[in-house]
C-alpha atoms as a PDB file:
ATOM      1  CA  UNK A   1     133.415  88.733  82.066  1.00  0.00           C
ATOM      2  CA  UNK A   2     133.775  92.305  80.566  1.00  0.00           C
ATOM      3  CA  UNK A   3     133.557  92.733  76.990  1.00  0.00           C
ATOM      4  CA  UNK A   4     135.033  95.676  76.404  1.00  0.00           C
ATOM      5  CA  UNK A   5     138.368  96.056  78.598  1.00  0.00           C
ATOM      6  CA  UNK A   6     140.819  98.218  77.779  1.00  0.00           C
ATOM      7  CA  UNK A   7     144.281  98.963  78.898  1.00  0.00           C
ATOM      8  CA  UNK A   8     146.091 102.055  78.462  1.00  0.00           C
ATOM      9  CA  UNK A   9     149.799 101.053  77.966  1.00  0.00           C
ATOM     10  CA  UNK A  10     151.624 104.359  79.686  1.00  0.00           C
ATOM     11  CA  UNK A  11     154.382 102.112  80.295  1.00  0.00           C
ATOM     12  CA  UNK A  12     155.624 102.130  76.668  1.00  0.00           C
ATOM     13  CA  UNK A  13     156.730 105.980  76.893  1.00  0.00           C
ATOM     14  CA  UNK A  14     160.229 107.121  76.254  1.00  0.00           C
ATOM     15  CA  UNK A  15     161.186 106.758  80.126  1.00  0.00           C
ATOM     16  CA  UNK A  16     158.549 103.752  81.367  1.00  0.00           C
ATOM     17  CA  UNK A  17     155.859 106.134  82.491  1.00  0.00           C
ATOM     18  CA  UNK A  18     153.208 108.881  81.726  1.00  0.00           C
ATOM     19  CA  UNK A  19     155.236 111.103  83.410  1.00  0.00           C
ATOM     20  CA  UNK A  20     157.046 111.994  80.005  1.00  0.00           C
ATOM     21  CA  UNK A  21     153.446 114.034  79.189  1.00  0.00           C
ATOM     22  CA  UNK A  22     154.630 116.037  82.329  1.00  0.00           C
ATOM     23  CA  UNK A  23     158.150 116.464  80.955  1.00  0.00           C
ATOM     24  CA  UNK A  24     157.675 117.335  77.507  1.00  0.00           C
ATOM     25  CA  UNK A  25     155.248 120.144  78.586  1.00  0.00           C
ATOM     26  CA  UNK A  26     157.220 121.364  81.459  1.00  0.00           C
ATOM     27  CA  UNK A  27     160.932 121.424  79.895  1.00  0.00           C
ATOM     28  CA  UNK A  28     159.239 122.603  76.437  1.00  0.00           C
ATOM     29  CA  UNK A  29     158.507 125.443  78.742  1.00  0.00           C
ATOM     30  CA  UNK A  30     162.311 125.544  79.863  1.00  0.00           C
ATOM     31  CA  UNK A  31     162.996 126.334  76.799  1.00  0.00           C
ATOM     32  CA  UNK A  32     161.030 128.778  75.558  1.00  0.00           C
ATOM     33  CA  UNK A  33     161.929 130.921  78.341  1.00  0.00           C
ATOM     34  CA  UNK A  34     165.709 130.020  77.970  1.00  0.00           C
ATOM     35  CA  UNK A  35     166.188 128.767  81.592  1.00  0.00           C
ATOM     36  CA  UNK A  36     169.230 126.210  81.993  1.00  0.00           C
ATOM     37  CA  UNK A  37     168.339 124.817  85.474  1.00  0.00           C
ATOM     38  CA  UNK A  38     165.279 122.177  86.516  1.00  0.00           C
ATOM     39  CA  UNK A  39     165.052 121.481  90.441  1.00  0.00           C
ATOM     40  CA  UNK A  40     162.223 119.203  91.294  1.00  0.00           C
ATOM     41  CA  UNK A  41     161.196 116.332  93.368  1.00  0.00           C
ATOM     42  CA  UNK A  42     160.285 112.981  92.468  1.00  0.00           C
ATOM     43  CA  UNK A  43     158.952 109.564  93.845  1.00  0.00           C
ATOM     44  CA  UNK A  44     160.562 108.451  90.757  1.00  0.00           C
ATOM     45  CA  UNK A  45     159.050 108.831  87.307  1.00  0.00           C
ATOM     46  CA  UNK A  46     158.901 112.289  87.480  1.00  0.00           C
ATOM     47  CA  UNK A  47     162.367 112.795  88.346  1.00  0.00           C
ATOM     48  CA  UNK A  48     163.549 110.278  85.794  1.00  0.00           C
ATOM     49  CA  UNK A  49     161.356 111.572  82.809  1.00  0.00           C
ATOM     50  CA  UNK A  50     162.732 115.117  83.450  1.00  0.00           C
ATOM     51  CA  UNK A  51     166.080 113.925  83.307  1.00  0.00           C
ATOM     52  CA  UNK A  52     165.634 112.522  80.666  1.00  0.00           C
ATOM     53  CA  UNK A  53     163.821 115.388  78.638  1.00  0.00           C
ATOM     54  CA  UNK A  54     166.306 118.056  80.459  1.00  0.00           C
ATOM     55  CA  UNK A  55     169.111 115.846  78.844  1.00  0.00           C
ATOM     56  CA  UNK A  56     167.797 116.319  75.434  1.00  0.00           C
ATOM     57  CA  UNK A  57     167.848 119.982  76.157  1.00  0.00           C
ATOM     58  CA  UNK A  58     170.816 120.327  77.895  1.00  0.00           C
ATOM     59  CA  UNK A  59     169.308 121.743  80.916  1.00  0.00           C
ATOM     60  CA  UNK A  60     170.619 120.793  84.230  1.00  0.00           C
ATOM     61  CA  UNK A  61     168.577 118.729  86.460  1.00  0.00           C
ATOM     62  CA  UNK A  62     168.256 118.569  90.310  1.00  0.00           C
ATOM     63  CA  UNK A  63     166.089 116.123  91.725  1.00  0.00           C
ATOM     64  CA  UNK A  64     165.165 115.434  95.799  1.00  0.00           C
ATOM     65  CA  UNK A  65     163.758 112.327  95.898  1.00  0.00           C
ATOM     66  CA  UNK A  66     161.561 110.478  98.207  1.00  0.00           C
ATOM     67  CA  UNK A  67     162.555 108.250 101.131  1.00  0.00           C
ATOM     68  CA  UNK A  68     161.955 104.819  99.570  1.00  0.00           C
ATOM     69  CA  UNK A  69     162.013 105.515  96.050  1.00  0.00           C
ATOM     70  CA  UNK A  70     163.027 102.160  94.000  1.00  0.00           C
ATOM     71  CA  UNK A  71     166.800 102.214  92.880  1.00  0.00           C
ATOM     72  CA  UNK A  72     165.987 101.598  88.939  1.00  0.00           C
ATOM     73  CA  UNK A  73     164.363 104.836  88.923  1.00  0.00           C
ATOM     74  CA  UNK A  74     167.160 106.269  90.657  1.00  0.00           C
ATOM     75  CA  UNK A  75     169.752 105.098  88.488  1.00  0.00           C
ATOM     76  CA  UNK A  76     167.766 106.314  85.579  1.00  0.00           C
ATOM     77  CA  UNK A  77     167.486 109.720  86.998  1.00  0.00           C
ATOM     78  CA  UNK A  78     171.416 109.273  87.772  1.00  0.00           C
ATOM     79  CA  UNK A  79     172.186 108.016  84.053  1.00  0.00           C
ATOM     80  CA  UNK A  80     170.185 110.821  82.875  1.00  0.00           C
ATOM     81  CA  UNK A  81     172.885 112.883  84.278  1.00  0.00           C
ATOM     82  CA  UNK A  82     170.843 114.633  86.818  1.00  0.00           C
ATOM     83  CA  UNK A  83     172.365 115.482  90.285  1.00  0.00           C
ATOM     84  CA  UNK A  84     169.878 113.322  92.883  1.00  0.00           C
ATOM     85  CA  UNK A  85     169.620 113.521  96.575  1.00  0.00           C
ATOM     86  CA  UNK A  86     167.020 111.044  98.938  1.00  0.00           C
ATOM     87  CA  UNK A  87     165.209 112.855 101.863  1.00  0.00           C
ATOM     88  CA  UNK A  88     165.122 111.011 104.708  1.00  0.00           C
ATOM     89  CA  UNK A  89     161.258 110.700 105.288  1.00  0.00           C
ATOM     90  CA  UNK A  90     159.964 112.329 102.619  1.00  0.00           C
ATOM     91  CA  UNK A  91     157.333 111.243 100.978  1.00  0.00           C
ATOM     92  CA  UNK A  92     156.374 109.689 104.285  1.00  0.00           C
ATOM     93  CA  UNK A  93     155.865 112.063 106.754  1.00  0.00           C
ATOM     94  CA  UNK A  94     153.448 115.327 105.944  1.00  0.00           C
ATOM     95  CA  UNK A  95     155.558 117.520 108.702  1.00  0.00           C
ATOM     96  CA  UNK A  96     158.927 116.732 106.189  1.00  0.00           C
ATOM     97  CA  UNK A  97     157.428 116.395 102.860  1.00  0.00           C
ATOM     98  CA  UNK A  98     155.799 119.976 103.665  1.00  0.00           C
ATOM     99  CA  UNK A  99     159.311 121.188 104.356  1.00  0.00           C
ATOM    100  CA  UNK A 100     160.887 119.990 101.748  1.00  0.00           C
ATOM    101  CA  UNK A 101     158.621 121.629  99.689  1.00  0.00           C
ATOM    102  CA  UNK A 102     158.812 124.800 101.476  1.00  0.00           C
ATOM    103  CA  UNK A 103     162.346 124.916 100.928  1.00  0.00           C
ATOM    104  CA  UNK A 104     162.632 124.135  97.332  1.00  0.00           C
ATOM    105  CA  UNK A 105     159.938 126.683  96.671  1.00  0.00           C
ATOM    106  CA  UNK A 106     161.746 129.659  98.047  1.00  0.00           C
ATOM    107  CA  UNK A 107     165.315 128.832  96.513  1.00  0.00           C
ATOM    108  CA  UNK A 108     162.933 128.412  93.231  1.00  0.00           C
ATOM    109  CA  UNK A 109     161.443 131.404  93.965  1.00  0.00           C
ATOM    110  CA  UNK A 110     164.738 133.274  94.450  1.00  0.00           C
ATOM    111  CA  UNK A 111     166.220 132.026  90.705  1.00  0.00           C
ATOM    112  CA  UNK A 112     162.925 132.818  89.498  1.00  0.00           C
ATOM    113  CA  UNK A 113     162.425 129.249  88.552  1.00  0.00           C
ATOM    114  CA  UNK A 114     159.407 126.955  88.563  1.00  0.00           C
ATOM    115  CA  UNK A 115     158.742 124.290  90.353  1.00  0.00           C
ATOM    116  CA  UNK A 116     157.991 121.185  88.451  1.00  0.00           C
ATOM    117  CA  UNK A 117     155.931 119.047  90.628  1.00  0.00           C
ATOM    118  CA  UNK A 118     153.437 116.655  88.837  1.00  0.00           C
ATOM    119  CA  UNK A 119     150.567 118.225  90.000  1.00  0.00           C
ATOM    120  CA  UNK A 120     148.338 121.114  89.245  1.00  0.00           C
ATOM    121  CA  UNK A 121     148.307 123.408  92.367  1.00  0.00           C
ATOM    122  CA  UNK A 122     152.072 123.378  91.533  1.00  0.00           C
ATOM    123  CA  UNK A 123     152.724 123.419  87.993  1.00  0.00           C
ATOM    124  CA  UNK A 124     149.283 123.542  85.791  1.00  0.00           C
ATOM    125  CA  UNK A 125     151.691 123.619  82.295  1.00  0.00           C
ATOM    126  CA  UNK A 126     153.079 120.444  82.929  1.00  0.00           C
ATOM    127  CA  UNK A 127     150.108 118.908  83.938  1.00  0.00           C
ATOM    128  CA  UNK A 128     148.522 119.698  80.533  1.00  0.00           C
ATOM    129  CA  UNK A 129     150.798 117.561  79.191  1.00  0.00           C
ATOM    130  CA  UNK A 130     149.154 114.444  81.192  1.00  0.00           C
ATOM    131  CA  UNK A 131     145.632 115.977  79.807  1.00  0.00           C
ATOM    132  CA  UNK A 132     146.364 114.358  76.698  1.00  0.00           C
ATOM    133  CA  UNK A 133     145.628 110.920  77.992  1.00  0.00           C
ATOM    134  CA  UNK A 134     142.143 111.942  78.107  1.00  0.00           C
ATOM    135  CA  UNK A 135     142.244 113.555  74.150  1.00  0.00           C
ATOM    136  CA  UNK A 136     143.847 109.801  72.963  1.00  0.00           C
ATOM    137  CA  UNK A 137     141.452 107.613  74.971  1.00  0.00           C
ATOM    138  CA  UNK A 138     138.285 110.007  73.975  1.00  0.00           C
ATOM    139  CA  UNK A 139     139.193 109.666  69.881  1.00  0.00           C
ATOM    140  CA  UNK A 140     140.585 105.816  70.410  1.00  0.00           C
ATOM    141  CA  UNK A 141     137.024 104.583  71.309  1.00  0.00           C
ATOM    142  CA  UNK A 142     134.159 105.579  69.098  1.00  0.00           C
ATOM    143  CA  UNK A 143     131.862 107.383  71.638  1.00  0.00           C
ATOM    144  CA  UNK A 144     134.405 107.409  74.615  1.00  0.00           C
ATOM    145  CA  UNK A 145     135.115 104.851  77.265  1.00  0.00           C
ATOM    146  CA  UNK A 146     132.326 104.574  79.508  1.00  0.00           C
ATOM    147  CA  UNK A 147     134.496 104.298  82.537  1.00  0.00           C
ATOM    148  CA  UNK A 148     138.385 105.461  83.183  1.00  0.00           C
ATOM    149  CA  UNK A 149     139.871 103.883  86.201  1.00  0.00           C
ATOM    150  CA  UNK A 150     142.838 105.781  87.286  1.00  0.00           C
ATOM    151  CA  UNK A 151     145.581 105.231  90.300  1.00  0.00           C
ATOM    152  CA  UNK A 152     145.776 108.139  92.229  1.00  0.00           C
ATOM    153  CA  UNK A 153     148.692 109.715  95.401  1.00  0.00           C
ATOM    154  CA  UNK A 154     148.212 113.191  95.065  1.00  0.00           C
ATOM    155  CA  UNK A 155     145.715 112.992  92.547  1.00  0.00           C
ATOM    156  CA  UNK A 156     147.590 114.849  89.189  1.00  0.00           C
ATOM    157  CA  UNK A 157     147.029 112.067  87.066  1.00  0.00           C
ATOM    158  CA  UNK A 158     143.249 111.730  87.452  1.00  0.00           C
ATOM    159  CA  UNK A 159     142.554 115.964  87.555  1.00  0.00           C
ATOM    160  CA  UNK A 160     144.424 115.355  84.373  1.00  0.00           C
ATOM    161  CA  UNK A 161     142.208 112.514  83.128  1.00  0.00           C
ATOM    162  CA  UNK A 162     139.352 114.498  84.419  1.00  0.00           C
ATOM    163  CA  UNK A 163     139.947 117.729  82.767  1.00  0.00           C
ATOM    164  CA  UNK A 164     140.877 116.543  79.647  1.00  0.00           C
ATOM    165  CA  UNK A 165     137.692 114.615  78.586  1.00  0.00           C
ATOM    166  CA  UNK A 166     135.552 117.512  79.939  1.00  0.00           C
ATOM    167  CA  UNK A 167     137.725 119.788  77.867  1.00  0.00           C
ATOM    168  CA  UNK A 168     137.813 117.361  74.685  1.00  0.00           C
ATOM    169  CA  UNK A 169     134.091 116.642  74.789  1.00  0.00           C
ATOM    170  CA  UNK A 170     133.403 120.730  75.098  1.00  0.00           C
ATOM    171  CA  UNK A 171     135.339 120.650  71.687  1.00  0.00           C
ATOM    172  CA  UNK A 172     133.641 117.778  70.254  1.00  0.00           C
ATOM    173  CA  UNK A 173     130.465 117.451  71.435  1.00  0.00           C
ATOM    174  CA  UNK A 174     127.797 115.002  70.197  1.00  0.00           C
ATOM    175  CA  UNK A 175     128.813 112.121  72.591  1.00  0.00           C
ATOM    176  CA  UNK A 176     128.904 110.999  76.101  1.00  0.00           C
ATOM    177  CA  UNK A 177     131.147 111.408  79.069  1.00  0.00           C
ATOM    178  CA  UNK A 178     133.140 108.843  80.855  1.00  0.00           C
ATOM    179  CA  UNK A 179     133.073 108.157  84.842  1.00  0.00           C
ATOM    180  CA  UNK A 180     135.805 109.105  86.154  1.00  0.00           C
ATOM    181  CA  UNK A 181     136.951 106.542  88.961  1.00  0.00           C
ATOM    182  CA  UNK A 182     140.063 107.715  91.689  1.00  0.00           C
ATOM    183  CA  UNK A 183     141.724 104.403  92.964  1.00  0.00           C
ATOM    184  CA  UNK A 184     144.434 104.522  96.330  1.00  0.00           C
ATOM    185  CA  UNK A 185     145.791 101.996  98.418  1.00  0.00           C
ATOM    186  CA  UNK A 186     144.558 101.848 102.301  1.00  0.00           C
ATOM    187  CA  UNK A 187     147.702 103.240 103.142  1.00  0.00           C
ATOM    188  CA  UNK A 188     147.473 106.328 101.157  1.00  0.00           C
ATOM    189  CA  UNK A 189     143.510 106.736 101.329  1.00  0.00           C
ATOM    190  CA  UNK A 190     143.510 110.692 101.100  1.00  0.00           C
ATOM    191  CA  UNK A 191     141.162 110.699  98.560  1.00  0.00           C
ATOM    192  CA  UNK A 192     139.175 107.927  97.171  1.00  0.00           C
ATOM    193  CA  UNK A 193     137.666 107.505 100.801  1.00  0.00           C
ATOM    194  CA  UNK A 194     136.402 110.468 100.709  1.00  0.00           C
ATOM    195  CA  UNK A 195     135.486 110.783  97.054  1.00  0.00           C
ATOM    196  CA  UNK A 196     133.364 107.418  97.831  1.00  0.00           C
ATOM    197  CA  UNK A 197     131.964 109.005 101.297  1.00  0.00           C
ATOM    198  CA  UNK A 198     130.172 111.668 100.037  1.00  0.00           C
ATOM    199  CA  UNK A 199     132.547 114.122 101.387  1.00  0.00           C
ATOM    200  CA  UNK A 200     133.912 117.217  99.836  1.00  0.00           C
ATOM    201  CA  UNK A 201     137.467 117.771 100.649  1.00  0.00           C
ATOM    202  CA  UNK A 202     140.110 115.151 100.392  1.00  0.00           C
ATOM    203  CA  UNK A 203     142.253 114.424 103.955  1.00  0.00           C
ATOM    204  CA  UNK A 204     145.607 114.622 104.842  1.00  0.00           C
ATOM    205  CA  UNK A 205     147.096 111.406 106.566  1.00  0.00           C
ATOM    206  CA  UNK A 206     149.675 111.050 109.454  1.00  0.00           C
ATOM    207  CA  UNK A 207     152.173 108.957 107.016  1.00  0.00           C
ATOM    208  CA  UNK A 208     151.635 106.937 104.457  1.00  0.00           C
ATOM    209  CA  UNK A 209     152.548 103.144 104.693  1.00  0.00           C
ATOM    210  CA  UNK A 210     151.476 101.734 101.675  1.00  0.00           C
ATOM    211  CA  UNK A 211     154.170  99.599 100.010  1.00  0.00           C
ATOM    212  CA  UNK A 212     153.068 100.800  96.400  1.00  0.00           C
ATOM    213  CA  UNK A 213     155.938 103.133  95.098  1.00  0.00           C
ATOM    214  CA  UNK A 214     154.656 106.010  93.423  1.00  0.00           C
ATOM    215  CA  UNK A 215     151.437 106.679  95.342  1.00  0.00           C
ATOM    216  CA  UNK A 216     153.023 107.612  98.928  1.00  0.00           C
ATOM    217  CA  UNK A 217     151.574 111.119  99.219  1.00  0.00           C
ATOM    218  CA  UNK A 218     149.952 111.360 102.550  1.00  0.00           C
ATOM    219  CA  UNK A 219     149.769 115.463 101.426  1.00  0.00           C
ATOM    220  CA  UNK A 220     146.202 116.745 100.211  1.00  0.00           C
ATOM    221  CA  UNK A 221     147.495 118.455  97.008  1.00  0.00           C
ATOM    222  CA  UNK A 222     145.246 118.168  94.114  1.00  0.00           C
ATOM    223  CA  UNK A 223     142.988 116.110  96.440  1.00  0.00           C
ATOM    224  CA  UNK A 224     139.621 118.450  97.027  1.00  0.00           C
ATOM    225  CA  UNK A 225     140.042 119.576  92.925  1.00  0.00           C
ATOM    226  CA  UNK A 226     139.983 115.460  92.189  1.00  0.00           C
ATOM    227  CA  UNK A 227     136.946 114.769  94.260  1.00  0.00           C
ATOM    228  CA  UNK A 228     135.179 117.760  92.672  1.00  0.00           C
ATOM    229  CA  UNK A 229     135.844 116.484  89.154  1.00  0.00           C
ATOM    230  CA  UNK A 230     135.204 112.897  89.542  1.00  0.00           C
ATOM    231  CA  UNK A 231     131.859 113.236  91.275  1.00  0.00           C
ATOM    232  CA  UNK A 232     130.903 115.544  88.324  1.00  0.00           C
ATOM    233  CA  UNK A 233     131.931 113.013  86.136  1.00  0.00           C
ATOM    234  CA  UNK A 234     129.589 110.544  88.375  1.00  0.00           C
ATOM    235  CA  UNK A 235     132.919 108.866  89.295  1.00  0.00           C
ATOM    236  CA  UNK A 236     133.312 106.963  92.645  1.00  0.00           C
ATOM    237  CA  UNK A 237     136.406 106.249  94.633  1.00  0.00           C
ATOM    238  CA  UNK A 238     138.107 102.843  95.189  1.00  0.00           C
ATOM    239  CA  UNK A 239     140.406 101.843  98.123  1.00  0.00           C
ATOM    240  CA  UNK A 240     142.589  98.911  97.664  1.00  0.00           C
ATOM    241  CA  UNK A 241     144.710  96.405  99.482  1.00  0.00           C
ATOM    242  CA  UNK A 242     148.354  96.552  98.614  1.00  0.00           C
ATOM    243  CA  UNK A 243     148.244  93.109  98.412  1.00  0.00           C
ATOM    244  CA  UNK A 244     145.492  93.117  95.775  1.00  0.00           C
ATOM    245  CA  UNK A 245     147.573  95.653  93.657  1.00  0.00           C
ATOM    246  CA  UNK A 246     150.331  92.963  94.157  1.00  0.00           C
ATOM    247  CA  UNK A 247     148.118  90.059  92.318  1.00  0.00           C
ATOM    248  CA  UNK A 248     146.808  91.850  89.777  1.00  0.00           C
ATOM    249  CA  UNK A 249     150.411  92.816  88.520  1.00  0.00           C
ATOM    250  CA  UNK A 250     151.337  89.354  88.522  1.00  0.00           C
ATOM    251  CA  UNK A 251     148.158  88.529  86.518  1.00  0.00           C
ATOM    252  CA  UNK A 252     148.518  91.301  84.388  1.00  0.00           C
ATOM    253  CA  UNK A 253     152.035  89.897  82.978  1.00  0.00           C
ATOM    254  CA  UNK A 254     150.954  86.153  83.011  1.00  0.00           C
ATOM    255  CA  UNK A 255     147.550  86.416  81.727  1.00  0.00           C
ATOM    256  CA  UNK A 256     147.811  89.837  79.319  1.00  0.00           C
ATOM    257  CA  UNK A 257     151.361  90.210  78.620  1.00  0.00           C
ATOM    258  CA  UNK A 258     151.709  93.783  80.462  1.00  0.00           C
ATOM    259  CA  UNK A 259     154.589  94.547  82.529  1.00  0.00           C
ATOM    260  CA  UNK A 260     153.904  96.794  84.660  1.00  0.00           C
ATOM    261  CA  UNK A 261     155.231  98.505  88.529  1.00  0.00           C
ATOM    262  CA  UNK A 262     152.997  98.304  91.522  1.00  0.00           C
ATOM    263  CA  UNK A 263     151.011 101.490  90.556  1.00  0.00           C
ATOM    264  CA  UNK A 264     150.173 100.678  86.890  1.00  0.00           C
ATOM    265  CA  UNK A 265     147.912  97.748  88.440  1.00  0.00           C
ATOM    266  CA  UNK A 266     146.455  99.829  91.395  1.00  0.00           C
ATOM    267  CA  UNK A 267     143.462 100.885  88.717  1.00  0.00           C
ATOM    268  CA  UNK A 268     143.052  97.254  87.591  1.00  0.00           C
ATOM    269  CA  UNK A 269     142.351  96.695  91.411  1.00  0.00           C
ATOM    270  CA  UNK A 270     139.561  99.600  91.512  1.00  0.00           C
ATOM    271  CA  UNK A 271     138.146  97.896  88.563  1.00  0.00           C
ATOM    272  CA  UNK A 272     138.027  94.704  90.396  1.00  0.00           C
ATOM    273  CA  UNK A 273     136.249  96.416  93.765  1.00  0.00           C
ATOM    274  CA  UNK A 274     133.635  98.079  91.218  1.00  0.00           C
ATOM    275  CA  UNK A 275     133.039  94.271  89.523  1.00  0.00           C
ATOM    276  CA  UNK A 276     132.449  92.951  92.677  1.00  0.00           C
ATOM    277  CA  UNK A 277     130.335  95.859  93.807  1.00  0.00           C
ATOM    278  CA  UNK A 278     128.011  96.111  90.545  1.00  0.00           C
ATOM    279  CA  UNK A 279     128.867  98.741  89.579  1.00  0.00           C
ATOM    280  CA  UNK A 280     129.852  98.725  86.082  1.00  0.00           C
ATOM    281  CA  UNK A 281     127.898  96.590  83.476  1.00  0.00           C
ATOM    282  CA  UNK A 282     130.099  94.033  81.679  1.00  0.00           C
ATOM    283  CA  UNK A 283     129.041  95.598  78.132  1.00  0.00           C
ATOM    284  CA  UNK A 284     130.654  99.264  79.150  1.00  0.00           C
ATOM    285  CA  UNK A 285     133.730 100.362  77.589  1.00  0.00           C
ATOM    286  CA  UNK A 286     135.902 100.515  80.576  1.00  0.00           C
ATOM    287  CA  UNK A 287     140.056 101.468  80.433  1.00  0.00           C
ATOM    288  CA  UNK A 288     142.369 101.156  83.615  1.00  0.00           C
ATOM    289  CA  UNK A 289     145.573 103.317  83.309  1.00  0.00           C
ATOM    290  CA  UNK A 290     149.074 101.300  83.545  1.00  0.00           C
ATOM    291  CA  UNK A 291     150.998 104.213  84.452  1.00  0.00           C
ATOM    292  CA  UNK A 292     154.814 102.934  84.535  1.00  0.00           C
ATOM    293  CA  UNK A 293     156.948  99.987  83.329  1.00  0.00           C
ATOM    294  CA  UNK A 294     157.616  96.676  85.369  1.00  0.00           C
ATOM    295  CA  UNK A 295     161.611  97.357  85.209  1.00  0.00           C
ATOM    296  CA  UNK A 296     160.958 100.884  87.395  1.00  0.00           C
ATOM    297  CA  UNK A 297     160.563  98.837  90.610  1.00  0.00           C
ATOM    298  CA  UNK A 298     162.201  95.030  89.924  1.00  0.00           C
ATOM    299  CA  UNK A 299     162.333  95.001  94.260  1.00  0.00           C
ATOM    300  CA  UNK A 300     158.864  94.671  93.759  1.00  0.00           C
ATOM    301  CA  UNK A 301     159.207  91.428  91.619  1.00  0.00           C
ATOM    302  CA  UNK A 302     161.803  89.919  94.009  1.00  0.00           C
ATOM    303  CA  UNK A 303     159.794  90.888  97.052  1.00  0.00           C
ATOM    304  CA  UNK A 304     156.588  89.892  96.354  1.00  0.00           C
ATOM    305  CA  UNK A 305     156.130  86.937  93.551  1.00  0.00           C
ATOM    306  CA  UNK A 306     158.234  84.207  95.219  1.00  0.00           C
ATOM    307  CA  UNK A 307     159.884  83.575  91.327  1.00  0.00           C
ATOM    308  CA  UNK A 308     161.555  80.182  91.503  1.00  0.00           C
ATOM    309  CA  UNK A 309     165.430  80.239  90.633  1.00  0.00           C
ATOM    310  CA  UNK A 310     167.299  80.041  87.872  1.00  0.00           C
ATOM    311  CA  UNK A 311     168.790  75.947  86.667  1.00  0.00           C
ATOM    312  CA  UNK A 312     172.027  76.665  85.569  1.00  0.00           C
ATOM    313  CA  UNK A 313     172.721  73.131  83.356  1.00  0.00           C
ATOM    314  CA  UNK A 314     175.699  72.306  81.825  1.00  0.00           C
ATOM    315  CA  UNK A 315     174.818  69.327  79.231  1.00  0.00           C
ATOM    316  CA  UNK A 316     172.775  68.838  76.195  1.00  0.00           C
ATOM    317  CA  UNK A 317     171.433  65.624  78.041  1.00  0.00           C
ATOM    318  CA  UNK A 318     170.316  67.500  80.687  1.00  0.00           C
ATOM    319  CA  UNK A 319     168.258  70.390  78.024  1.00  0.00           C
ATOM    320  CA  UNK A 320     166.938  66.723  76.856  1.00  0.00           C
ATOM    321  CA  UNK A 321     165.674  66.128  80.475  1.00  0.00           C
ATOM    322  CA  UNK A 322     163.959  69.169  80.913  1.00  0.00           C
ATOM    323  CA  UNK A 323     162.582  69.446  77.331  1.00  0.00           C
ATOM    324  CA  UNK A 324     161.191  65.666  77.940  1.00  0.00           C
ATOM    325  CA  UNK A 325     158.886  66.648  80.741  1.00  0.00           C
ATOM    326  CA  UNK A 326     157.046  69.514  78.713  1.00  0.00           C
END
């Protein structure tokens, strides 16, 4: 019943995901300093589109990963060429994902390095990258959307969303700003709960134990910033069942033709929650962000679409049965 929905296909980037905005940014950066060494950590895309982008510039790439992380994304990151080592519990747990991070930062620290994480309390260069988003979605629809659903873990992607119309309407002025809407699984509710409760900081969580790849960040990072630029941007907050985020990726392919992983559907979700809640009008220009490709988390596919098998037939006669009942 909306007339004006829009998807934003992230997926089609160079590496599957908007995390290539990161990388271009960041390893541009790399470059113009002359550094030959990227260490980082990744949930995935980031690790993969740095690979990838370090490749290109022939700068080697070290990546700790998260406990969990889907293999595809691995073996990108692997094919890449970068060296890649999993965490037990990271990701997962705030007392080891804090460590892990205290650790890379001081060897970064030592090398006088950066650290490339994808999201602005740790690397605001790359993170202008992902600002861009906001530039092509503000000239793509005459006016602006009226609404920008986006998935958030640590919240990177919608500060970036966030910032950039602000900073794109400050340049071109004459028109409207969007709402700004932060969307999270239950099992990684560090923000949008919060964002939705009135409150002003986000909240750290024990562990996180949603199944959606990507948006396991029980860690506050850009959390507070997001709920400061959202509720500027008169956005609300969205919490979603995994198992929601599940069926609208399956509609998503069958009914729109979008492939996408677990966490590009996790804004379609939000969208759904503010339908049923009233609270966008079905005339509004509204956009949910599909942040990655289907092919980054195929365990996701197996595991949760019950996809009949395969008929292996051997005979014309039997392509003449099958065609016959069509």
């Amino acid at each position: 019943g909306l007339g004006q929905l829009y998807f934003k296909l992230e997926n089609l980037n160079p590496t599957g995901s908007y995390k290539d905005r990161f990388a271009a940014a960041f390893v541009s950066s790399l470059v113009s300093r002359g550094q030959q060494l990227c260490i980082c950590t990744s949930s995935g895309n980031t690790g993969a589109a740095l690979a990838a982008y370090c490749a290109a510039a022939n700068i080697r790439c070290f990546v700790a990963t998260v406990d969990g992380a889907p293999l595809p994304k691995i073996r990108q990151m692997q094919l890449y060429g970068a060296q890649i080592v999993l965490v037990k519990d990271f990701g997962k747990d705030p007392a080891v994902t804090t460590a892990v991070f205290t650790a890379l930062d001081s060897f970064v620290k030592s090398r006088s390095l950066p650290l490339p994480v994808s999201a602005y309390c740790y690397c605001p260069e790359g993170m202008a990258g992902v600002q861009t988003i906001a530039y092509e979605l503000m000239d793509a629809l005459p006016g602006g959307p009226d609404h920008i659903f986006s998935p958030a873990g640590g919240g990177g992607l919608t500060l970036a969303v966030a910032k950039g119309v602000m900073i794109f309407r400050e340049a071109n002025p004459g028109g409207g700003l969007p709402k700004v809407h932060c969307v999270q699984p239950f099992g990684n509710d560090t923000i949008a709960g919060p964002l939705r409760l009135g409150r002003d900081h986000a909240q750290r969580i024990a562990a996180s134990n949603s199944a959606v790849s990507g948006l396991q960040v029980p860690s506050i990072l850009d959390g507070s910033e997001v709920i400061r630029h959202c509720r500027t941007l008169k956005g609300k907050g969205y919490v979603v069942d995994d198992g929601a985020v599940f069926n609208w990726q399956k509609k998503l392919a069958q009914q729109e033709g979008i492939f996408c992983e677990p966490a590009g559907a996790v804004a379609l979700a939000g969208l759904a929650d503010a339908v049923t809640q009233g609270e966008v009008h079905p005339n509004e220009k509204i956009v949910c962000l599909v942040t990655g490709s289907g092919f980054k988390d195929m365990n996701a596919v197996e595991t949760h679409f019950g996809l009949p098998g395969i008929q292996t037939i051997s005979t014309v006669n039997a392509l003449n049965d099958q065609l016959s009942v069509l």
